[in-house]
Protein backbone atom coordinates (compact mmCIF):
# COMPACT_ATOMS: atom_id res chain seq x y z
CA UNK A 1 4.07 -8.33 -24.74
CA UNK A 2 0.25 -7.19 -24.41
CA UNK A 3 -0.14 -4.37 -21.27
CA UNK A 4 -2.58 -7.03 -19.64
CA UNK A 5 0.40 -9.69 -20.20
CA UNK A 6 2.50 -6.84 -18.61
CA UNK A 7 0.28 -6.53 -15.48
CA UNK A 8 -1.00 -9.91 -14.93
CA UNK A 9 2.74 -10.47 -14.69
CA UNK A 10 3.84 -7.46 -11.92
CA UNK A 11 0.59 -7.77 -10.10
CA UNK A 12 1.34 -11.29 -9.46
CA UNK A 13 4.80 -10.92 -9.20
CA UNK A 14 4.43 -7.77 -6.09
CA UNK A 15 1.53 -9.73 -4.45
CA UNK A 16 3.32 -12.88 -3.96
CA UNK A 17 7.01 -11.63 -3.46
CA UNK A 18 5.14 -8.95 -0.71
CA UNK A 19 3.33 -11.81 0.84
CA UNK A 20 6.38 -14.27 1.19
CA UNK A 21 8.59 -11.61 1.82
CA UNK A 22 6.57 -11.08 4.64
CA UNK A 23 6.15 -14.47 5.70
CA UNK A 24 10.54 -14.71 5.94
CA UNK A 25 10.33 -11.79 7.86
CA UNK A 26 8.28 -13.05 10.04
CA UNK A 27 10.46 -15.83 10.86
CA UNK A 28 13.29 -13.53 12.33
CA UNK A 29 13.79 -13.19 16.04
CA UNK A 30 11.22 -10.39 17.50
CA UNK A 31 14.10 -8.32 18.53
CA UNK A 32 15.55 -8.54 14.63
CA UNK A 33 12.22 -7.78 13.24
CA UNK A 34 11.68 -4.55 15.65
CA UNK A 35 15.20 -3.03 14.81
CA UNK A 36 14.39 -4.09 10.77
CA UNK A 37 10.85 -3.06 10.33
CA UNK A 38 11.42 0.68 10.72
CA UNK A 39 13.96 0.79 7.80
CA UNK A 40 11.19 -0.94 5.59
CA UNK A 41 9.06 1.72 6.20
CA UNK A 42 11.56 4.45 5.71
CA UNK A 43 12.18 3.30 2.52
CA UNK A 44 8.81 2.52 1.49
CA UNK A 45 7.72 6.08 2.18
CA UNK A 46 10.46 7.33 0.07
CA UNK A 47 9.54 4.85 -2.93
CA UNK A 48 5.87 6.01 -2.17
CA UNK A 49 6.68 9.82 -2.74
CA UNK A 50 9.16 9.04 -5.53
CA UNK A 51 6.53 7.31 -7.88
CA UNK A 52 3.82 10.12 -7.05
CA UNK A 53 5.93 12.82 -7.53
CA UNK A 54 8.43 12.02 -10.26
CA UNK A 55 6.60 9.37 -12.09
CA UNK A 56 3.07 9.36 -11.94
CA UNK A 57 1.99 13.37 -11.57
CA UNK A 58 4.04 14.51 -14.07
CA UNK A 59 2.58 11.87 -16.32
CA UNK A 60 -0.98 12.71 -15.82
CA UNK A 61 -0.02 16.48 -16.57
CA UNK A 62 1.99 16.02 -19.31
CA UNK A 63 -1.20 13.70 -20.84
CA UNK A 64 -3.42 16.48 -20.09
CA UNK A 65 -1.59 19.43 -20.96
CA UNK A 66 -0.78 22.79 -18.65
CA UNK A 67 -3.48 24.27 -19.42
CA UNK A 68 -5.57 21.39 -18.06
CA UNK A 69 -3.78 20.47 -14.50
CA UNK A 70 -7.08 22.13 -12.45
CA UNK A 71 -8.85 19.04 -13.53
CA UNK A 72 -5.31 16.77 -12.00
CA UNK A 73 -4.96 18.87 -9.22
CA UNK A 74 -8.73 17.96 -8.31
CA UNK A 75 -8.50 14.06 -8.86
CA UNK A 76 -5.29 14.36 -6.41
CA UNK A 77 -7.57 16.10 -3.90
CA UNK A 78 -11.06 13.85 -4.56
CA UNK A 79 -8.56 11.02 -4.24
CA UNK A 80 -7.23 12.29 -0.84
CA UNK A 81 -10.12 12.45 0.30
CA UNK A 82 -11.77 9.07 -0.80
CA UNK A 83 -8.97 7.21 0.53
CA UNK A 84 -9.29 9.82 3.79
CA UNK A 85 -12.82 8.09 3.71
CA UNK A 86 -12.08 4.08 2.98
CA UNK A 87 -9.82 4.50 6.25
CA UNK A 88 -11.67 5.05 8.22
CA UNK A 89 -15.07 2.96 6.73
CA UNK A 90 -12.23 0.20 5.59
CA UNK A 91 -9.34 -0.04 7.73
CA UNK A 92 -10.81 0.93 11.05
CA UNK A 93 -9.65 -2.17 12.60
CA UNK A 94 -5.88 -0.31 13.27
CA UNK A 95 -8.58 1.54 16.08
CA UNK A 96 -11.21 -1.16 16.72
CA UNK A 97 -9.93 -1.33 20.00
CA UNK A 98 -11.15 2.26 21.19
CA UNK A 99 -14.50 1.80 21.26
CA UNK A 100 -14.40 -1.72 22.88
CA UNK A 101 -12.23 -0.56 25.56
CA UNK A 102 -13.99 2.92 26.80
CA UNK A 103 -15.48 1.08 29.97
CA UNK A 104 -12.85 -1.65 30.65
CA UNK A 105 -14.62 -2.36 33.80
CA UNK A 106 -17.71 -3.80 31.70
CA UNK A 107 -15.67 -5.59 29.43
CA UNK A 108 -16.90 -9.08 31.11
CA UNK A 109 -20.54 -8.14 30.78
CA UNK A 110 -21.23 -5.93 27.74
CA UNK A 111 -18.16 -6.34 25.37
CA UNK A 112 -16.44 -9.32 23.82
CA UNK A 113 -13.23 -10.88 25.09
CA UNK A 114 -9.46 -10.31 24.18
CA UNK A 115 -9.93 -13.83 22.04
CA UNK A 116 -12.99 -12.44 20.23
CA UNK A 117 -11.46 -9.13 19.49
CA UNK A 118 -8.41 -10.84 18.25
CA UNK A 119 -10.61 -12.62 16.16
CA UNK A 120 -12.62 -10.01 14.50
CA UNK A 121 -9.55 -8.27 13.99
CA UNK A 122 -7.65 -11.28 11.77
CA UNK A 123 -11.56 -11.22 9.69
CA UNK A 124 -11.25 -7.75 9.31
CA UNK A 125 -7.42 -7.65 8.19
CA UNK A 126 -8.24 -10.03 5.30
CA UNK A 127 -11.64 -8.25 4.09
CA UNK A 128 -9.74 -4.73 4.16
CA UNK A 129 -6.61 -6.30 2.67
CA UNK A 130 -8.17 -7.82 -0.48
CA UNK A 131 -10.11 -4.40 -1.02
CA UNK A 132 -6.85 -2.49 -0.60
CA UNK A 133 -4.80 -5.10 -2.70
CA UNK A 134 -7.85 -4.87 -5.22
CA UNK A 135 -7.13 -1.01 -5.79
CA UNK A 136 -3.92 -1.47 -6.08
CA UNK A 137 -4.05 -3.58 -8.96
CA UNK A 138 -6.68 -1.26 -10.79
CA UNK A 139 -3.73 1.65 -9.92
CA UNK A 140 -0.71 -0.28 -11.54
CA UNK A 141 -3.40 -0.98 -14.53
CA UNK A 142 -3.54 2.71 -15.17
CA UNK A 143 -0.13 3.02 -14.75
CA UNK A 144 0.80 0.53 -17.77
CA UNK A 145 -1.62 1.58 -20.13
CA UNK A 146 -0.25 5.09 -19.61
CA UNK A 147 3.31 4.03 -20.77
CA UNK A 148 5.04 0.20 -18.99
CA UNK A 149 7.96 1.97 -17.86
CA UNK A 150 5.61 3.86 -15.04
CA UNK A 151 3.70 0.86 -14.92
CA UNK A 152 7.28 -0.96 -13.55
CA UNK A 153 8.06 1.86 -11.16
CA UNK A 154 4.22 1.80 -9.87
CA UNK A 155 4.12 -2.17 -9.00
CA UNK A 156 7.86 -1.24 -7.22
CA UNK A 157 6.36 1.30 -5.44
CA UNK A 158 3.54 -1.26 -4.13
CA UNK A 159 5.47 -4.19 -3.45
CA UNK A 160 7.71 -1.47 -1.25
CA UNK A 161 5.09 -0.58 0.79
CA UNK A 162 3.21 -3.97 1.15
CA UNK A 163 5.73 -5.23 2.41
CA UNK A 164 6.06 -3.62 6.18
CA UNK A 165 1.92 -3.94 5.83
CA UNK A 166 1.85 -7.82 5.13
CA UNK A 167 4.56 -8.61 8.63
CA UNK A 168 2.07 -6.53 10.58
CA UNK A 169 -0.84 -8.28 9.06
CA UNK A 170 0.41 -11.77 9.34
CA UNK A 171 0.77 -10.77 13.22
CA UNK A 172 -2.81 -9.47 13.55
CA UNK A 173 -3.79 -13.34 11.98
CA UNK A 174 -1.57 -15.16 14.15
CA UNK A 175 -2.86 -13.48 16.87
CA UNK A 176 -6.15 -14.26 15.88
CA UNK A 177 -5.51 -17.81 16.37
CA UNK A 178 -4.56 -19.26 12.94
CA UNK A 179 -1.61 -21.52 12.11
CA UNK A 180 1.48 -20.40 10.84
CA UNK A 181 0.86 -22.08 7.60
CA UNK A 182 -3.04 -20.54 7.51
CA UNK A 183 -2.10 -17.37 8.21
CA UNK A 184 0.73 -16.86 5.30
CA UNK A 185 -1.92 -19.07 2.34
CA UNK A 186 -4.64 -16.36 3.48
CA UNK A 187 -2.46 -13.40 3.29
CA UNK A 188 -0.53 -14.43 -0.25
CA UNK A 189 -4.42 -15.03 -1.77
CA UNK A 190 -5.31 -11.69 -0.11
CA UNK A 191 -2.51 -10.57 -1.80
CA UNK A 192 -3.54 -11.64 -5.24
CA UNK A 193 -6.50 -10.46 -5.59
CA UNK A 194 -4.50 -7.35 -7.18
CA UNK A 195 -4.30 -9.63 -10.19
CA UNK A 196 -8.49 -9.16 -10.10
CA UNK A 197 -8.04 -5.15 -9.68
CA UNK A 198 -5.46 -4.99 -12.57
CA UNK A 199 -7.37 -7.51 -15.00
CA UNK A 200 -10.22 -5.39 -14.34
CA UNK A 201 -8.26 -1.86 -14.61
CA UNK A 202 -7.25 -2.68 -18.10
CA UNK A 203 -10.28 -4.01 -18.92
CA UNK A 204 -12.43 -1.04 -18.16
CA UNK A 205 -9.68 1.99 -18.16
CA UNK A 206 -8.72 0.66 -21.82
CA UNK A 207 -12.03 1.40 -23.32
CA UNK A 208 -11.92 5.07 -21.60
CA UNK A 209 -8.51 5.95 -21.90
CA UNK A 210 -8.99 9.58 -22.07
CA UNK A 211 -9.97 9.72 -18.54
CA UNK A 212 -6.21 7.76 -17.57
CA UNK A 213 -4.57 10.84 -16.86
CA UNK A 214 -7.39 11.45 -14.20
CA UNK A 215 -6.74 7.62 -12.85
CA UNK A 216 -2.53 8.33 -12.50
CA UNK A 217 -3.84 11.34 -10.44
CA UNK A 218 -5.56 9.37 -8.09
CA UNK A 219 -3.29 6.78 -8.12
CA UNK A 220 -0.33 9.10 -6.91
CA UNK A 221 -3.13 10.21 -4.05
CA UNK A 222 -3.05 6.60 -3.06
CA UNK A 223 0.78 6.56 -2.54
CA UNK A 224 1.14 10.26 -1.22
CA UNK A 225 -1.71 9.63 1.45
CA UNK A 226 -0.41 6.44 2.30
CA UNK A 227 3.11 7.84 3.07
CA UNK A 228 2.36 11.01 4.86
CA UNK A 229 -0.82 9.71 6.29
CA UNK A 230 0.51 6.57 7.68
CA UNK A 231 3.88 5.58 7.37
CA UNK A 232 5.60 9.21 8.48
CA UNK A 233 3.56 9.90 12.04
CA UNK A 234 5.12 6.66 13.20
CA UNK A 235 8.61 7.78 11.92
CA UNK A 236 8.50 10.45 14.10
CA UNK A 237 8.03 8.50 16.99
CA UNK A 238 11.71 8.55 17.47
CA UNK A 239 13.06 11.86 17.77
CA UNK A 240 16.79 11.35 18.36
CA UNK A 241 19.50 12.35 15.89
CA UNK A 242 20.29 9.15 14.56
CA UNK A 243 17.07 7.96 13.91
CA UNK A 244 16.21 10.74 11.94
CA UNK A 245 19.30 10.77 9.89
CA UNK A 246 19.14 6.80 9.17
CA UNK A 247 15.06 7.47 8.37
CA UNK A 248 16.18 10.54 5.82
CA UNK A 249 18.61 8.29 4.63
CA UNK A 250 16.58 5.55 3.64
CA UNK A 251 13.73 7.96 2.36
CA UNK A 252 16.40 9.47 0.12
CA UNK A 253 17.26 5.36 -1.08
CA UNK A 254 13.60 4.66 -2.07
CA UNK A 255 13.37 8.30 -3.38
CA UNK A 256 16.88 7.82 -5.82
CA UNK A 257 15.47 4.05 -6.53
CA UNK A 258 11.96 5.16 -8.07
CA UNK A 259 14.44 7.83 -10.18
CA UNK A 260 17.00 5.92 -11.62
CA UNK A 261 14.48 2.81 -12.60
CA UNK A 262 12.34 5.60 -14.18
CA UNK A 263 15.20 7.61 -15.78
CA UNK A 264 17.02 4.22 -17.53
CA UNK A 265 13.89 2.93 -18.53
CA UNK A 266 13.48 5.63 -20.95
């Protein structure tokens, strides 16, 4: 099978299964989904780590060669900082409510209502998604035409981590306003446009593919600043024993998943 057969296939296959994942979860009882959620993140930060650290950094040096990892160690920290960036140009809308609510008292004369914000928000959730979902696919590209055993425990990685992302999305839509059945069709075609990112990764990335080493550097930037950037500070919102030992726990699941799917493959 052709690598564009290979990620047409896992792009589609994490978008959708994300989305409708998402879409079953959503379907729980609230108090279900607020003891569940946390797990999925646990473990989604673990797979995030896992396939930057053991699968896609050691790739990019080993493609390189030791004597080349300053250039690696710089595409880690450009891509830091890029995706430090597209937060806060791109997903801005986990915050919008800051700067609309600094004079409360003037909300019924100089800022829009709850309805409108609501609103904006389920706009701004799709636009950001199918930019993020975009990348992604462009990332798991890179990842295949490097070698389609990392290009398997990349699209895991990404379907882990979508999927705690897509139940809090759907929410932001419903609040919004939109149907049930609105809501999930937008977020499963937001979800797709990975396919684009990855037809267009191997596309372009193919005809430069001495720079791929470079892309699997930023790529593992993507999934490191995604876990400790945003999935760990709300872990440690709860402090107690018990939490921390079922979070380490499922960290160490994802963690020993990305390992063993990378060690049989080869």
């Amino acid at each position: 099978m052709s690598v564009l057969s290979w990620v047409i296939l896992f792009t589609v296959g994490s978008g959708a299964l994300s989305a409708l994942t998402a879409g079953l979860f959503l379907m729980l009882p609230e108090h279900r989904r607020q003891r569940v959620l946390p797990h999925l993140v646990s473990f989604a930060t673990g797979a995030l780590l896992g396939a930057a650290l053991l699968g896609l950094i050691p790739h990019a040096i080993e493609s390189v060669g030791i004597e080349n990892t300053h250039g690696i160690g710089l595409a880690l920290l450009g891509g830091i900082l890029v995706f430090f960036v597209l937060e806060k140009l791109v997903l801005w809308r986990h915050c919008h409510h800051d700067e609309w609510d600094v004079h409360p008292h003037d909300a019924h004369t100089h800022g829009p209502t709850h309805q409108q914000r609501d609103a904006a928000s389920a706009s701004l959730i799709l636009i950001g998604d199918g930019f993020h979902n975009t990348l992604d696919g462009v990332l798991i590209a890179a990842a295949f035409l490097t070698d389609v055993h990392l290009g398997i425990v990349s699209a895991i990685a990404v379907f882990a981590h979508e999927i705690p992302q897509e139940v809090g999305d759907l929410a932001i839509l419903l609040q919004g306003g939109m149907s049930r059945a609105r809501a999930l069709m937008l977020n499963l075609l937001t979800s797709l446009t990975s396919v684009i990112g990855g037809i267009v990764g191997v596309l372009a990335l193919g005809s430069v593919l001495e720079y791929l080493p470079y892309a699997l550097a930023i790529a593992a930037s993507s999934f490191l600043y995604v876990a400790v950037a945003d999935l760990i500070p709300g872990l440690h919102r709860k402090v107690d024993i018990a939490s921390a030992i079922q979070q380490f726990a499922l960290i160490s699941i994802g963690v020993a998943l990305i390992y063993f799917t990378h060690s049989a493959a080869h």
